[in-house]
PDB file of N, CA and C in Angstrom:
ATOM      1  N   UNK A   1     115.907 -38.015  24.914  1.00  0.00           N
ATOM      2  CA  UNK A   1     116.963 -37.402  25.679  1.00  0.00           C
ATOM      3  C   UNK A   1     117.472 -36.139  24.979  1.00  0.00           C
ATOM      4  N   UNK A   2     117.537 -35.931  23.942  1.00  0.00           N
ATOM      5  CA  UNK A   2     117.966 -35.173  23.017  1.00  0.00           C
ATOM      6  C   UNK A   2     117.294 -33.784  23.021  1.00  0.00           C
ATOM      7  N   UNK A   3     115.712 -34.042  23.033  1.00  0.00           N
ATOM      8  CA  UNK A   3     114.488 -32.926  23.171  1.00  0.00           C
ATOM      9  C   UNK A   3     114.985 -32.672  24.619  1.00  0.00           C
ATOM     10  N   UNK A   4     114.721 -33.192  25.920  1.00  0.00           N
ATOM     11  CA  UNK A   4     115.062 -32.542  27.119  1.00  0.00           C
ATOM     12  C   UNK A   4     116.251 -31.829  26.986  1.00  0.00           C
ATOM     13  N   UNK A   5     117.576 -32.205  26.593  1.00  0.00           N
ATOM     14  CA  UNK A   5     118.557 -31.689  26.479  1.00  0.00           C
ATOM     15  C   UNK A   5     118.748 -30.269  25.562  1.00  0.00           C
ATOM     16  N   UNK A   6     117.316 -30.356  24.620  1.00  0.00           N
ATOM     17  CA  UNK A   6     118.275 -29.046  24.089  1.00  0.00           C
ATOM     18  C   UNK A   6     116.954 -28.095  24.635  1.00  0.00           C
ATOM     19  N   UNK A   7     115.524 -28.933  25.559  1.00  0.00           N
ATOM     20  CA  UNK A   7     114.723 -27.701  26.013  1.00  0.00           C
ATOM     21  C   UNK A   7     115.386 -27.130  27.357  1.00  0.00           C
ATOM     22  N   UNK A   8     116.496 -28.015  28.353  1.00  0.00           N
ATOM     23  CA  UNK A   8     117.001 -27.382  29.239  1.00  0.00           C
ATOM     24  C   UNK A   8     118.131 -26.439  28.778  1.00  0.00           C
ATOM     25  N   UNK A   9     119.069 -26.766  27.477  1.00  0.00           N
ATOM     26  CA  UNK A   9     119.383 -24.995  26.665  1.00  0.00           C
ATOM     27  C   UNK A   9     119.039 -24.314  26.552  1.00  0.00           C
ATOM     28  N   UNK A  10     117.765 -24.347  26.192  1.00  0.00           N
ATOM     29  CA  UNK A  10     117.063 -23.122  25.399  1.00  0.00           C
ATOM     30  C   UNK A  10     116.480 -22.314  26.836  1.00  0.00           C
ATOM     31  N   UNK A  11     116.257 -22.948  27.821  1.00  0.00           N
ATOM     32  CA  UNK A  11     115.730 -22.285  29.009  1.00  0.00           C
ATOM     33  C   UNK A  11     117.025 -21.553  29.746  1.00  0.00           C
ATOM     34  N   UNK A  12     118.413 -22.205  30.038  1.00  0.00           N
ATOM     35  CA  UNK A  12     119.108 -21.576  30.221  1.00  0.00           C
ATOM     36  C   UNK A  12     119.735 -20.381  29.246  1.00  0.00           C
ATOM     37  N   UNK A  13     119.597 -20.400  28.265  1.00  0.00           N
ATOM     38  CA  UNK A  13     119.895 -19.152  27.065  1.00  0.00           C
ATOM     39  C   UNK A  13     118.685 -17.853  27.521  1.00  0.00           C
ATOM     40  N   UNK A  14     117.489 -18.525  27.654  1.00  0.00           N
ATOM     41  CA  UNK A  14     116.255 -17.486  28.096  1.00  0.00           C
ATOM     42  C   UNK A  14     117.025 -16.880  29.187  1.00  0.00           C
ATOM     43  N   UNK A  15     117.355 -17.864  30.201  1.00  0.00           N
ATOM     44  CA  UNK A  15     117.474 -17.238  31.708  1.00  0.00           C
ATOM     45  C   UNK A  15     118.422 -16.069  31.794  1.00  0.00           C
ATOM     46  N   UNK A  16     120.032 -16.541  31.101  1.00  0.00           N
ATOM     47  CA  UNK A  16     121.096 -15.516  30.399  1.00  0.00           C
ATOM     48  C   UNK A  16     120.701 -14.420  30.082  1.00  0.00           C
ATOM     49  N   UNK A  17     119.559 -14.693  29.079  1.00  0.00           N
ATOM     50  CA  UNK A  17     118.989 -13.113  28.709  1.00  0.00           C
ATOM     51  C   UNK A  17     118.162 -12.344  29.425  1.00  0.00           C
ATOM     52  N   UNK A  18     117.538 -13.164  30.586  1.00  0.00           N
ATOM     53  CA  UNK A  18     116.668 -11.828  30.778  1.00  0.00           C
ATOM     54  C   UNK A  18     117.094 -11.707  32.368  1.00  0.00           C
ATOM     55  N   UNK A  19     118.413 -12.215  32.261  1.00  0.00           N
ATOM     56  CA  UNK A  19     119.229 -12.081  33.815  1.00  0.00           C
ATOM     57  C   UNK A  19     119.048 -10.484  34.478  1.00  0.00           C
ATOM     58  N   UNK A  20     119.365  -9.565  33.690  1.00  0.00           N
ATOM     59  CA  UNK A  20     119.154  -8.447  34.123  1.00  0.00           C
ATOM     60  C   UNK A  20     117.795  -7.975  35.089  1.00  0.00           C
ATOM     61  N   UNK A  21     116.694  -8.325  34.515  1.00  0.00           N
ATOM     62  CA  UNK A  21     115.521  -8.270  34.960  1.00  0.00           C
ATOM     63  C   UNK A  21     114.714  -9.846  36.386  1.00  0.00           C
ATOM     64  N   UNK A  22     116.066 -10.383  36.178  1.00  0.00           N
ATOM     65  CA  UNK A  22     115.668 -11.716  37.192  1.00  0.00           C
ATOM     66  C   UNK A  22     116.609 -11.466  38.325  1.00  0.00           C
ATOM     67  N   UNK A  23     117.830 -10.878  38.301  1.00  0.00           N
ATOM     68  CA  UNK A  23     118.175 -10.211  39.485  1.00  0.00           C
ATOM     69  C   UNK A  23     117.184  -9.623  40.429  1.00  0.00           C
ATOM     70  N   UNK A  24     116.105  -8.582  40.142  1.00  0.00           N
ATOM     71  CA  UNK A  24     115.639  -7.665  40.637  1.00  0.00           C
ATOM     72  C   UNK A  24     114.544  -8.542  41.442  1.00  0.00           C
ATOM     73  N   UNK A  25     114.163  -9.621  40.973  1.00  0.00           N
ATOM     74  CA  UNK A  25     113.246 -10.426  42.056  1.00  0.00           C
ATOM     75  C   UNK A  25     114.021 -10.721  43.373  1.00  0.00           C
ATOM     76  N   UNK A  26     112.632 -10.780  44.340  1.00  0.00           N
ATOM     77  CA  UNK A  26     113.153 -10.954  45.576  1.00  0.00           C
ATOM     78  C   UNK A  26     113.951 -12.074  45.910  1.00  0.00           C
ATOM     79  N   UNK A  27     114.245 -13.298  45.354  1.00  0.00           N
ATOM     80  CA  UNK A  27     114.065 -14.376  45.357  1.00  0.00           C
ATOM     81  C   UNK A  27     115.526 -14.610  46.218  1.00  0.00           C
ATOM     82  N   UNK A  28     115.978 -14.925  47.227  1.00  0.00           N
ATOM     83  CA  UNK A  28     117.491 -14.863  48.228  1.00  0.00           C
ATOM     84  C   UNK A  28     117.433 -14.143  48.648  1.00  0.00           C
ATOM     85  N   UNK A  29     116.382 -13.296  49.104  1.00  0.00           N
ATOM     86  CA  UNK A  29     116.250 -12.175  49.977  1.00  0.00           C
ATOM     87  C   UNK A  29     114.947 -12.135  50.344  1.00  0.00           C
ATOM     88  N   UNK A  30     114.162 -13.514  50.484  1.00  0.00           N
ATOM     89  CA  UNK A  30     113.119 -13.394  51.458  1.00  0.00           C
ATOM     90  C   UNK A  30     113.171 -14.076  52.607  1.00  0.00           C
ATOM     91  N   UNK A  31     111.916 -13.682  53.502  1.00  0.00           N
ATOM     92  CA  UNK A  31     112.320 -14.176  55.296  1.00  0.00           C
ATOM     93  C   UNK A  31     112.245 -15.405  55.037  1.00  0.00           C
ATOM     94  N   UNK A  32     113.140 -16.227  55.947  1.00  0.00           N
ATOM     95  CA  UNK A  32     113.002 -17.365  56.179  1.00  0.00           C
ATOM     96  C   UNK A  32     114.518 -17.509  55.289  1.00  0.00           C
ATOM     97  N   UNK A  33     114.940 -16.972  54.466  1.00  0.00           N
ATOM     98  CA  UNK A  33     116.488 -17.198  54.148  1.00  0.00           C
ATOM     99  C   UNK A  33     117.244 -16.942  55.236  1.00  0.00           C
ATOM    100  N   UNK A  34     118.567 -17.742  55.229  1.00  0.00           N
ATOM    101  CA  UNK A  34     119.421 -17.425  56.377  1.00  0.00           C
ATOM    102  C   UNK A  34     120.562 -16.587  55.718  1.00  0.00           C
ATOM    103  N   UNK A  35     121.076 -15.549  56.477  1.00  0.00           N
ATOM    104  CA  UNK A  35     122.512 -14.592  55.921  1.00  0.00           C
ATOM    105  C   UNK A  35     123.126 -14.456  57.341  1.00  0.00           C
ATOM    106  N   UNK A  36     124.644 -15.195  57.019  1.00  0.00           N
ATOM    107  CA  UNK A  36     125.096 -14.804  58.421  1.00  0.00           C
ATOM    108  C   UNK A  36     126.597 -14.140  57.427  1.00  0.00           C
ATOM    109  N   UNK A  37     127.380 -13.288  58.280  1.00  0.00           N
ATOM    110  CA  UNK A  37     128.055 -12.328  58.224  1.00  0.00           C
ATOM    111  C   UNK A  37     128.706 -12.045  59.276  1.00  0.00           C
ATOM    112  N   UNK A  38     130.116 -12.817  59.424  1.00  0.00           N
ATOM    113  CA  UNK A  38     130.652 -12.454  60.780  1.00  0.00           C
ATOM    114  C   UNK A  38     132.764 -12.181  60.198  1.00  0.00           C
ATOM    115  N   UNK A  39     132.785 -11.119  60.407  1.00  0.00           N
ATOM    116  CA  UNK A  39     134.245 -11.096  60.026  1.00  0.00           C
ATOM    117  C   UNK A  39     134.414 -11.066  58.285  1.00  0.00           C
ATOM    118  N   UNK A  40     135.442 -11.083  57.588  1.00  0.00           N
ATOM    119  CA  UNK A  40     135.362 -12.043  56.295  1.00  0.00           C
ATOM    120  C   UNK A  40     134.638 -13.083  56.245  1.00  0.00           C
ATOM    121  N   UNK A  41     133.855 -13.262  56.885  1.00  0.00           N
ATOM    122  CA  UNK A  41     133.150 -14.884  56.799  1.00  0.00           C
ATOM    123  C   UNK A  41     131.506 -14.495  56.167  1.00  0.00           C
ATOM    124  N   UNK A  42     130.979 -14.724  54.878  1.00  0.00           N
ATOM    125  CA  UNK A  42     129.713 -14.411  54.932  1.00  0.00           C
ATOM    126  C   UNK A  42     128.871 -16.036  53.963  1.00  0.00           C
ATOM    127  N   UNK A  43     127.933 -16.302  54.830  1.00  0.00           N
ATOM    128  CA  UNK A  43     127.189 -17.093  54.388  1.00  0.00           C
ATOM    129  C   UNK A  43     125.855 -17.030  54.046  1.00  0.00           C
ATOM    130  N   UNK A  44     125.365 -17.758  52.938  1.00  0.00           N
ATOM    131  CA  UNK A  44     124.316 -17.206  52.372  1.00  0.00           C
ATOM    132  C   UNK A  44     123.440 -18.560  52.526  1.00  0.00           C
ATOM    133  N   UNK A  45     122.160 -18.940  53.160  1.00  0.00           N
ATOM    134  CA  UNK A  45     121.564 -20.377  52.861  1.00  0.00           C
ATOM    135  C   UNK A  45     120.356 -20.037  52.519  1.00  0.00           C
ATOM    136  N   UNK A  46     119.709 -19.728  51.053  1.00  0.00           N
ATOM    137  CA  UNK A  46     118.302 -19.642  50.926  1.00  0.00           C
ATOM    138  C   UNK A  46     117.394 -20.434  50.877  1.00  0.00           C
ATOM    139  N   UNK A  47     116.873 -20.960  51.863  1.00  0.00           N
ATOM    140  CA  UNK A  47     115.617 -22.404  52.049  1.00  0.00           C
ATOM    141  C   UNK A  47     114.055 -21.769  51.214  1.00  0.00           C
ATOM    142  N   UNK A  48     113.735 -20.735  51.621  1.00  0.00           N
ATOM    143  CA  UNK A  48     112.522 -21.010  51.252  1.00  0.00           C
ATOM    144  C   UNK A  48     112.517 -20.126  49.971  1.00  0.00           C
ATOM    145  N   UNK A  49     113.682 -19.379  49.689  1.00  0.00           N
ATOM    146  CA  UNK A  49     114.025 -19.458  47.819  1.00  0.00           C
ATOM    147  C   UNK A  49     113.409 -20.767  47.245  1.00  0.00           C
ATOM    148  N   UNK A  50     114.549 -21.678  47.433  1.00  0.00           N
ATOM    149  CA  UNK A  50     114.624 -22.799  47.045  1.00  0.00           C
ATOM    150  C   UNK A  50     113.511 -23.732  47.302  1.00  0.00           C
ATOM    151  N   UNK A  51     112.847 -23.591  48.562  1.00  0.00           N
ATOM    152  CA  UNK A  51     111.530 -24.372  48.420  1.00  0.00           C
ATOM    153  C   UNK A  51     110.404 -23.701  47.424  1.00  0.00           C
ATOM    154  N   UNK A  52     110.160 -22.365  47.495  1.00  0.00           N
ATOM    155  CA  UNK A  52     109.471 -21.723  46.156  1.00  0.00           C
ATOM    156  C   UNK A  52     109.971 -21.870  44.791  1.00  0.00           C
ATOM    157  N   UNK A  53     111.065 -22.110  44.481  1.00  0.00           N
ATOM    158  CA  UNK A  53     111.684 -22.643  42.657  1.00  0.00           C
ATOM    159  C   UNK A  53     111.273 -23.930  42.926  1.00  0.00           C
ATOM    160  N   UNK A  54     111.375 -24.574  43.718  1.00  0.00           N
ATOM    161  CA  UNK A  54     111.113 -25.977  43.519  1.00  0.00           C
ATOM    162  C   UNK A  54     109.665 -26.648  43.558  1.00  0.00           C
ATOM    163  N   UNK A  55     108.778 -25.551  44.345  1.00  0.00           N
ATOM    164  CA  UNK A  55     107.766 -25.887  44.024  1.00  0.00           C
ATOM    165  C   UNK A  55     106.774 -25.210  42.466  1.00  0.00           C
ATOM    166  N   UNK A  56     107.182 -23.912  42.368  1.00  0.00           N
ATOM    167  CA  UNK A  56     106.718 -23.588  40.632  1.00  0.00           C
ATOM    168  C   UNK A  56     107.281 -24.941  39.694  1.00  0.00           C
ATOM    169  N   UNK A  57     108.684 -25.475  39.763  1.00  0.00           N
ATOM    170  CA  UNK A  57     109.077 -26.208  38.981  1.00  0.00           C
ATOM    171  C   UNK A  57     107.973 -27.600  39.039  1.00  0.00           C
ATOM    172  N   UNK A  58     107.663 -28.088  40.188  1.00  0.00           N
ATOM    173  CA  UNK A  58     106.847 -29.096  40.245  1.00  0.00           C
ATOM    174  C   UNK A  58     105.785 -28.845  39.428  1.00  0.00           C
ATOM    175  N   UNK A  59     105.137 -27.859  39.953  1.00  0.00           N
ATOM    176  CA  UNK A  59     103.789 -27.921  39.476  1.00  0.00           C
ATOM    177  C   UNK A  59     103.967 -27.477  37.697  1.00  0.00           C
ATOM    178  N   UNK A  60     104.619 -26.945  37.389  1.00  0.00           N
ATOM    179  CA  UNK A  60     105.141 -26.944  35.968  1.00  0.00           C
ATOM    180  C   UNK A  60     105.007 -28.155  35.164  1.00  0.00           C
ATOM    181  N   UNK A  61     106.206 -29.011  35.661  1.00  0.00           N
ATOM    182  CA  UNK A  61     105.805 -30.368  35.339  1.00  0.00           C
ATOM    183  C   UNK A  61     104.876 -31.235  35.720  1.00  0.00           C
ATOM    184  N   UNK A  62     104.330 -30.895  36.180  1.00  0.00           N
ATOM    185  CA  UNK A  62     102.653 -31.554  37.018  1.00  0.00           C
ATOM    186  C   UNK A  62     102.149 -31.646  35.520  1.00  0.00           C
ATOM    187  N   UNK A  63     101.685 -30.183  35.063  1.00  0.00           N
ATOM    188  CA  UNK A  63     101.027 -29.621  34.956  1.00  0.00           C
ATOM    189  C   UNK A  63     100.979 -30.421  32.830  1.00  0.00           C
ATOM    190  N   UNK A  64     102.644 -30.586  33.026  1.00  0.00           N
ATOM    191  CA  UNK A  64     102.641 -30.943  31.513  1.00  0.00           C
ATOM    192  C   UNK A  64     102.492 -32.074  31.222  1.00  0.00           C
ATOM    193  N   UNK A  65     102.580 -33.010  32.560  1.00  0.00           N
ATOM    194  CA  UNK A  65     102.152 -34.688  32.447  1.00  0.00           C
ATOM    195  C   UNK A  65     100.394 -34.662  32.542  1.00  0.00           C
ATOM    196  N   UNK A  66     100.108 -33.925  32.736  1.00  0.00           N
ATOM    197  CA  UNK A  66      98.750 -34.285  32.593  1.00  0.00           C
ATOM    198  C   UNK A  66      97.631 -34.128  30.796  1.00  0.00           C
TER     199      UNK A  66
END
């Protein structure tokens, strides 16, 4: 528990740092995201963001159980 815990730090410390350069990916701004915007009201729902992180993440760990 200890090793997971301090490799999900060390990945969020990576992410912190190279935030600048991970902004600039498309990633919440591809089709199939929803943006609605009506009044003060703006909503953001990124599905197939989130189905693409979630599938690199799989196969990541696929990849290290084997």
């Amino acid at each position: 528990m200890r090793r997971l815990l301090i490799i999900f730090g060390l990945a969020l410390l990576l992410a912190g740092v190279v935030w600048p350069w991970l902004r600039k990916l498309p990633f919440g701004r591809l089709p199939g995201d929803i943006h609605i915007v009506k009044g003060g009201f703006s909503l953001h729902i990124p599905i197939v963001s989130c189905a693409l992180v979630s599938l690199a993440v799989w196969l990541i760990l696929w990849l290290f159980r084997r």
